[in-house]
PDB file of N, CA and C in Angstrom:
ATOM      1  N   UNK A   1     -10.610  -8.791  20.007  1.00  0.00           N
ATOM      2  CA  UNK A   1      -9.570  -9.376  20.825  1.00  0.00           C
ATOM      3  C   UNK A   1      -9.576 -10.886  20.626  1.00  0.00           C
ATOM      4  N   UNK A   2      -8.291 -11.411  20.772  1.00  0.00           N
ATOM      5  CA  UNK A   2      -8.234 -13.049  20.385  1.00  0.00           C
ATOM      6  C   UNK A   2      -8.412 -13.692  21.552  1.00  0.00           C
ATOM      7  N   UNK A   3      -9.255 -15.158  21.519  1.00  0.00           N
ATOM      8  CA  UNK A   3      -9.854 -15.961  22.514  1.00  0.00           C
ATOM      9  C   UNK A   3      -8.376 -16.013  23.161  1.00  0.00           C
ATOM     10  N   UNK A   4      -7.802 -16.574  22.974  1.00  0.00           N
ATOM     11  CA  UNK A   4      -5.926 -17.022  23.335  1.00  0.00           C
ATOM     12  C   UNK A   4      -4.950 -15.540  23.101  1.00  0.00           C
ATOM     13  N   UNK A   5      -4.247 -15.965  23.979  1.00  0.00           N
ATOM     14  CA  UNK A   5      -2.715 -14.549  23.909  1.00  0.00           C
ATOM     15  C   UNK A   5      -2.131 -15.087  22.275  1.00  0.00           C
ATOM     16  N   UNK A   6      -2.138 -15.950  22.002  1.00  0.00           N
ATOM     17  CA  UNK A   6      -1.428 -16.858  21.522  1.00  0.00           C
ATOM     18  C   UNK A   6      -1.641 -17.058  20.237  1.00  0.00           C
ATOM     19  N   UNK A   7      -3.271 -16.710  19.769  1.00  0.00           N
ATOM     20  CA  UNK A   7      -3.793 -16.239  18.154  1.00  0.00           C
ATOM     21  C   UNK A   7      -3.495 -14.901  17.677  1.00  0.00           C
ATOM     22  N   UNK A   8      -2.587 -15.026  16.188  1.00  0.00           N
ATOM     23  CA  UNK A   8      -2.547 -14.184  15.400  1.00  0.00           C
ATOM     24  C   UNK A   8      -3.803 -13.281  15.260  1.00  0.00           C
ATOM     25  N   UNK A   9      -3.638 -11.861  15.312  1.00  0.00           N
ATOM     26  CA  UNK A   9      -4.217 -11.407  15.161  1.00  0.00           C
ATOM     27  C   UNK A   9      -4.743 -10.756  13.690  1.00  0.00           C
ATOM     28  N   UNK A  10      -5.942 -10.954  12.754  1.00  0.00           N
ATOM     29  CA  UNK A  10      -5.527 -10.686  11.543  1.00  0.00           C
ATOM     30  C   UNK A  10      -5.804  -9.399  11.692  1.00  0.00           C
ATOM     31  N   UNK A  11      -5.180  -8.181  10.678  1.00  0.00           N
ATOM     32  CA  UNK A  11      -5.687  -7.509  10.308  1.00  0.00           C
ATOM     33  C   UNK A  11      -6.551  -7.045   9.523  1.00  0.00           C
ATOM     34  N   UNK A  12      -7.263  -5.990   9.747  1.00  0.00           N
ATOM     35  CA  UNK A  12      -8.456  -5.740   8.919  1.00  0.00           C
ATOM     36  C   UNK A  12      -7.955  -5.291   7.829  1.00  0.00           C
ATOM     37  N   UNK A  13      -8.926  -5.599   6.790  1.00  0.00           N
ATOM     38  CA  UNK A  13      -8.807  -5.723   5.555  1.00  0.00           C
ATOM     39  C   UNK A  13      -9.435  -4.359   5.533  1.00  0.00           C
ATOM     40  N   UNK A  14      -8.877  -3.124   4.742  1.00  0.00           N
ATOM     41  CA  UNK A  14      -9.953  -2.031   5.017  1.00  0.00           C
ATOM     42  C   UNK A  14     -10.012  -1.757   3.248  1.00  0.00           C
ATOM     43  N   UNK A  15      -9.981  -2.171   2.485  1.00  0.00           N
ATOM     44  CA  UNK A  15     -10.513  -2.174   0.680  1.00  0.00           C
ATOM     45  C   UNK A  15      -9.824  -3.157  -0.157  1.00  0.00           C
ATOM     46  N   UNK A  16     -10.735  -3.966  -0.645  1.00  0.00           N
ATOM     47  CA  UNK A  16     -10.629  -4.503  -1.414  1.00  0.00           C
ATOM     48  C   UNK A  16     -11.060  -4.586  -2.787  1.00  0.00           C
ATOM     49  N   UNK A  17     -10.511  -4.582  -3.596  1.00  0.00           N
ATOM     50  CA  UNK A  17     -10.335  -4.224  -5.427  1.00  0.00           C
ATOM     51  C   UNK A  17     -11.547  -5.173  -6.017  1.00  0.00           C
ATOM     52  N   UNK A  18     -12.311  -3.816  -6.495  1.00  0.00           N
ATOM     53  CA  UNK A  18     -14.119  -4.550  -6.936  1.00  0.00           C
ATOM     54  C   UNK A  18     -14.814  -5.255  -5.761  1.00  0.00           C
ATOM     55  N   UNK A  19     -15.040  -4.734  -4.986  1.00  0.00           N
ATOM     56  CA  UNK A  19     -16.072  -5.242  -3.999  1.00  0.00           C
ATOM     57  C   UNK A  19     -16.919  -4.144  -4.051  1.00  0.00           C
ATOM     58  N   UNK A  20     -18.379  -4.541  -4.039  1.00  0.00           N
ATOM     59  CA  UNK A  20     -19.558  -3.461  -3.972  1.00  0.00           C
ATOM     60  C   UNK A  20     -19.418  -2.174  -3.202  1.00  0.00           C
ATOM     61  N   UNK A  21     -18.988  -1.433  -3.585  1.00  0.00           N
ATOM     62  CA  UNK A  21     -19.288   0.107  -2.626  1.00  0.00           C
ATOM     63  C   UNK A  21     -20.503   0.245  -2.421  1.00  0.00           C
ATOM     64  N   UNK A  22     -21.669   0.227  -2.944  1.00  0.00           N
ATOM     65  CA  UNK A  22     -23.139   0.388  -3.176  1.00  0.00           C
ATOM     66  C   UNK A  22     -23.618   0.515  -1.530  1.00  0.00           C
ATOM     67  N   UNK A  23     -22.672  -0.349  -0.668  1.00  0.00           N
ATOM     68  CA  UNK A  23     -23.557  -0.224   0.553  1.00  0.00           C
ATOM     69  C   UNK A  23     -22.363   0.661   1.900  1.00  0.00           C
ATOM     70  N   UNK A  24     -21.662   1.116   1.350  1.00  0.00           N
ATOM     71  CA  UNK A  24     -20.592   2.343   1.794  1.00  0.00           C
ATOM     72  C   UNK A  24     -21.423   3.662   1.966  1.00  0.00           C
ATOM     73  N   UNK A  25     -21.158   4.383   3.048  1.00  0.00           N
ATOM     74  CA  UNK A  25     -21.522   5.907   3.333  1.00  0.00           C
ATOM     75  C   UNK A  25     -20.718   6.404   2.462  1.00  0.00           C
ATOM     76  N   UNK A  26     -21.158   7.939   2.251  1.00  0.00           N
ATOM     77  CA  UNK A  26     -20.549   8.667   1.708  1.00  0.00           C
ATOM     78  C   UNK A  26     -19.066   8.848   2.674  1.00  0.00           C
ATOM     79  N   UNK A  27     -18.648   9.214   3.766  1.00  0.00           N
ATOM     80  CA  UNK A  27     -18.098   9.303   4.511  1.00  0.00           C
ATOM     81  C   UNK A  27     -16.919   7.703   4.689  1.00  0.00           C
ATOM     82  N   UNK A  28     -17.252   6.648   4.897  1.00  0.00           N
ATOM     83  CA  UNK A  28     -16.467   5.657   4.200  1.00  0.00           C
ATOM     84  C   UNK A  28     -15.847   5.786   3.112  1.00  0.00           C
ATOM     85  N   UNK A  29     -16.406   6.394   2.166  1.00  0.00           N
ATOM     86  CA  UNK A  29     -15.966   6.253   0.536  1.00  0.00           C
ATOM     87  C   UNK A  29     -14.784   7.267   1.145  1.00  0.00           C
ATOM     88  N   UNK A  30     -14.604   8.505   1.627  1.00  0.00           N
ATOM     89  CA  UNK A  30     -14.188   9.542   1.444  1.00  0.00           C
ATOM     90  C   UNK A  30     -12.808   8.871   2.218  1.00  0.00           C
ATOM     91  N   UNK A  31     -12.878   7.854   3.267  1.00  0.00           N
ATOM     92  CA  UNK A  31     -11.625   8.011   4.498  1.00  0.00           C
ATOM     93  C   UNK A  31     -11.171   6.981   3.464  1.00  0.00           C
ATOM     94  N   UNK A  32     -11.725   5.884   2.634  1.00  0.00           N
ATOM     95  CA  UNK A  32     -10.730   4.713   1.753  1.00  0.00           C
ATOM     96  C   UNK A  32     -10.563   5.452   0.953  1.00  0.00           C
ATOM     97  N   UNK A  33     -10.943   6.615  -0.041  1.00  0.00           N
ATOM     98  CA  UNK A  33     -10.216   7.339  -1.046  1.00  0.00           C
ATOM     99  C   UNK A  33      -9.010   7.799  -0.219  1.00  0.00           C
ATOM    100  N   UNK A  34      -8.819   8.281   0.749  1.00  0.00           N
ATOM    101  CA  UNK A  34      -7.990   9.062   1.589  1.00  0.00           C
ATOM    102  C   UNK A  34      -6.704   7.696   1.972  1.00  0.00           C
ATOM    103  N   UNK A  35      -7.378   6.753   2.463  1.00  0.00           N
ATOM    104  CA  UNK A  35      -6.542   5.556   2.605  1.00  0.00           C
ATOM    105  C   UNK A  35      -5.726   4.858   1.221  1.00  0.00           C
ATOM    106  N   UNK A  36      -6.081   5.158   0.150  1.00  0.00           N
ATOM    107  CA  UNK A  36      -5.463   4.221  -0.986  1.00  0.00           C
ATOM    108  C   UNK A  36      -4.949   5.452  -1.708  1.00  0.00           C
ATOM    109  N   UNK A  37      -5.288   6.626  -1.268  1.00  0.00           N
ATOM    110  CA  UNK A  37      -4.243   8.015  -2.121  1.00  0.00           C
ATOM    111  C   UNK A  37      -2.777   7.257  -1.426  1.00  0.00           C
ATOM    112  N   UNK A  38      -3.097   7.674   0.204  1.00  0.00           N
ATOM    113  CA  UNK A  38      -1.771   7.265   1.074  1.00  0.00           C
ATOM    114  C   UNK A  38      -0.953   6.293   0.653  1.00  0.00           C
ATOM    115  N   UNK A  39      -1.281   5.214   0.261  1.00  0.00           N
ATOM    116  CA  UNK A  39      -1.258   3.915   0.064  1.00  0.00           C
ATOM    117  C   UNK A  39       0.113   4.134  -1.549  1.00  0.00           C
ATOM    118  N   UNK A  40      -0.803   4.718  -2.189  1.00  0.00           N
ATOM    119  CA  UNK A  40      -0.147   4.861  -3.370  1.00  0.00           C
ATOM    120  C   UNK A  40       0.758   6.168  -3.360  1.00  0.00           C
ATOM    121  N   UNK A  41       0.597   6.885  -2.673  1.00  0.00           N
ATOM    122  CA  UNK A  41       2.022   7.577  -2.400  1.00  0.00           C
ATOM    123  C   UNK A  41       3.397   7.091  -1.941  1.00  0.00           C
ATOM    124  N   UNK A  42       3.043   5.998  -1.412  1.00  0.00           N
ATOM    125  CA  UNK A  42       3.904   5.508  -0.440  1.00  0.00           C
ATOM    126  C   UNK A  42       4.635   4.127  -1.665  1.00  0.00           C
ATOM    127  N   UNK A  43       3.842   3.610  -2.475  1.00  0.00           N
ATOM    128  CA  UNK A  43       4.033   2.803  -3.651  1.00  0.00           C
ATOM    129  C   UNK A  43       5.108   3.440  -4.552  1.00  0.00           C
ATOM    130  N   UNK A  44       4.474   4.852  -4.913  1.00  0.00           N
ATOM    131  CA  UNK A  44       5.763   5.535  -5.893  1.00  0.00           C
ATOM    132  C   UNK A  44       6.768   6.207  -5.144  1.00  0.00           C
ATOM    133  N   UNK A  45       7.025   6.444  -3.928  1.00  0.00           N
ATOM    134  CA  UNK A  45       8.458   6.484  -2.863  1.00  0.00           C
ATOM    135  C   UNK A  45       8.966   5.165  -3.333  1.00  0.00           C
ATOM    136  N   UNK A  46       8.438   3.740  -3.286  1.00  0.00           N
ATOM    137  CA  UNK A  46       9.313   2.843  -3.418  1.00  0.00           C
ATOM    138  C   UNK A  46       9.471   2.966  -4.917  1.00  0.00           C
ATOM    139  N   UNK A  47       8.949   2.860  -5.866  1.00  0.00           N
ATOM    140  CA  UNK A  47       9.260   2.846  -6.868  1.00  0.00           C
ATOM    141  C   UNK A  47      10.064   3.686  -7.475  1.00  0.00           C
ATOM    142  N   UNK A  48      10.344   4.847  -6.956  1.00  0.00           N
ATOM    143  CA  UNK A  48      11.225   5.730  -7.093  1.00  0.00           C
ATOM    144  C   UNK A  48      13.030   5.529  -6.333  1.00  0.00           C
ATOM    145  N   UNK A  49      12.662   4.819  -5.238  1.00  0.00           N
ATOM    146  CA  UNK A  49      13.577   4.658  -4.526  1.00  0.00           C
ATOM    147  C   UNK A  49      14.172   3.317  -4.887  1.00  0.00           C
ATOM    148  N   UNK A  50      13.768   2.371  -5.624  1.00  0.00           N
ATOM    149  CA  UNK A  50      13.785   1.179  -6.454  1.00  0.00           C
ATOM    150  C   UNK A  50      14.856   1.777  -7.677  1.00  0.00           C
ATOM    151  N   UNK A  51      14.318   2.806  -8.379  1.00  0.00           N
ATOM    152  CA  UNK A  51      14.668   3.439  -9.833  1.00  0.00           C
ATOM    153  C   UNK A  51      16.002   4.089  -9.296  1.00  0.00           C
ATOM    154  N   UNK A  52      16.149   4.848  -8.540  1.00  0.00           N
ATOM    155  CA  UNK A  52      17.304   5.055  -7.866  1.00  0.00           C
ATOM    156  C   UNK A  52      18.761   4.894  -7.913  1.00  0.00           C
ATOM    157  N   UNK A  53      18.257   3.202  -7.212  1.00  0.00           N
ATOM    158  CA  UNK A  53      19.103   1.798  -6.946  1.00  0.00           C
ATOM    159  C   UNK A  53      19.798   1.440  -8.027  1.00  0.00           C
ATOM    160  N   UNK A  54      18.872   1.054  -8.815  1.00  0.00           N
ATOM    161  CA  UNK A  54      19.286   1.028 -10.456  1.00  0.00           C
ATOM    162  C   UNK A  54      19.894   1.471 -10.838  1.00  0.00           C
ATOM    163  N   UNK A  55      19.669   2.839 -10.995  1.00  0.00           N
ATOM    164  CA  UNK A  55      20.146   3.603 -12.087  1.00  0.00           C
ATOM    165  C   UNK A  55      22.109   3.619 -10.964  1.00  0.00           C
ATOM    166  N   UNK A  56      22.037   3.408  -9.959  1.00  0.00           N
ATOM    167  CA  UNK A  56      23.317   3.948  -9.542  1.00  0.00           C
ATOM    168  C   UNK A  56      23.879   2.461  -9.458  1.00  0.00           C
ATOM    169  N   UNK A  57      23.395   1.300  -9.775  1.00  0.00           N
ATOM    170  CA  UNK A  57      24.124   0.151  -9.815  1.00  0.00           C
ATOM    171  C   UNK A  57      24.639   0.238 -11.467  1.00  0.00           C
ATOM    172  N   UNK A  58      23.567   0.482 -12.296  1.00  0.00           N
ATOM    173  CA  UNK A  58      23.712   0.595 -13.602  1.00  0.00           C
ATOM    174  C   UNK A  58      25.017   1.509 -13.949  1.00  0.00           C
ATOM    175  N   UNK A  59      25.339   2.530 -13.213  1.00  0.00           N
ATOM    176  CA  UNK A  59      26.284   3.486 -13.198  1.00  0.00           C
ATOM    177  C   UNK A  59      27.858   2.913 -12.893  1.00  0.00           C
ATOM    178  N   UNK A  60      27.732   2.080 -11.635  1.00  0.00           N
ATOM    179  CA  UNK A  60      28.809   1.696 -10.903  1.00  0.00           C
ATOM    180  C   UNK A  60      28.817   0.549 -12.109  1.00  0.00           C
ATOM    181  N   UNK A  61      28.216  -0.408 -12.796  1.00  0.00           N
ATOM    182  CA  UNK A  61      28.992  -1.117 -13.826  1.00  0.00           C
ATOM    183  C   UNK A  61      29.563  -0.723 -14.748  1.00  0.00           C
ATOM    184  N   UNK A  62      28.756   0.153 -15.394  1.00  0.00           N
ATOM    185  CA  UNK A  62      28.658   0.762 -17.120  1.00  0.00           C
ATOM    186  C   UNK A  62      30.449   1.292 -16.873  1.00  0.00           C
ATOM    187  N   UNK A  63      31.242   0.521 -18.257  1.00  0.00           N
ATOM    188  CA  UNK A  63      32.561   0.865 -18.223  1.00  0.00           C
ATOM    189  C   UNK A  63      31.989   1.846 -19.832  1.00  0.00           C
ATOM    190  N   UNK A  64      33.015   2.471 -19.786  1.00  0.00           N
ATOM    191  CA  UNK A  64      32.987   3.118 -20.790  1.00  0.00           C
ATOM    192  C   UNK A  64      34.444   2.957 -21.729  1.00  0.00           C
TER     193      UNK A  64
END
């Protein structure tokens, strides 16, 4: 909880790219594998939904 109403609260950082696992439970490892599957599911929805966009802007120009 923040000393003040009034401080940003940061969020937790829950994995970061090459930092030591070595001192992670097995059980940690298992909920951030579980957290960065999610993570990246949610990456190729946008990227898909990105490709989409495209392809139907690409459409609405392309004269033939």
């Amino acid at each position: 909880m923040a000393l003040f109403d009034d401080e940003p609260v940061k969020p937790k950082r829950v994995h970061e790219i090459g930092q030591d696992l070595s001192l992670l439970s097995v059980g940690e490892l298992e909920e951030r594998i579980g957290q960065l599957r999610g993570e990246i599911a949610r990456l190729e929805a946008e990227l898909q939904a990105k490709g989409s966009t495209r392809l139907a802007a690409e459409a609405l120009f392309r004269r033939e």
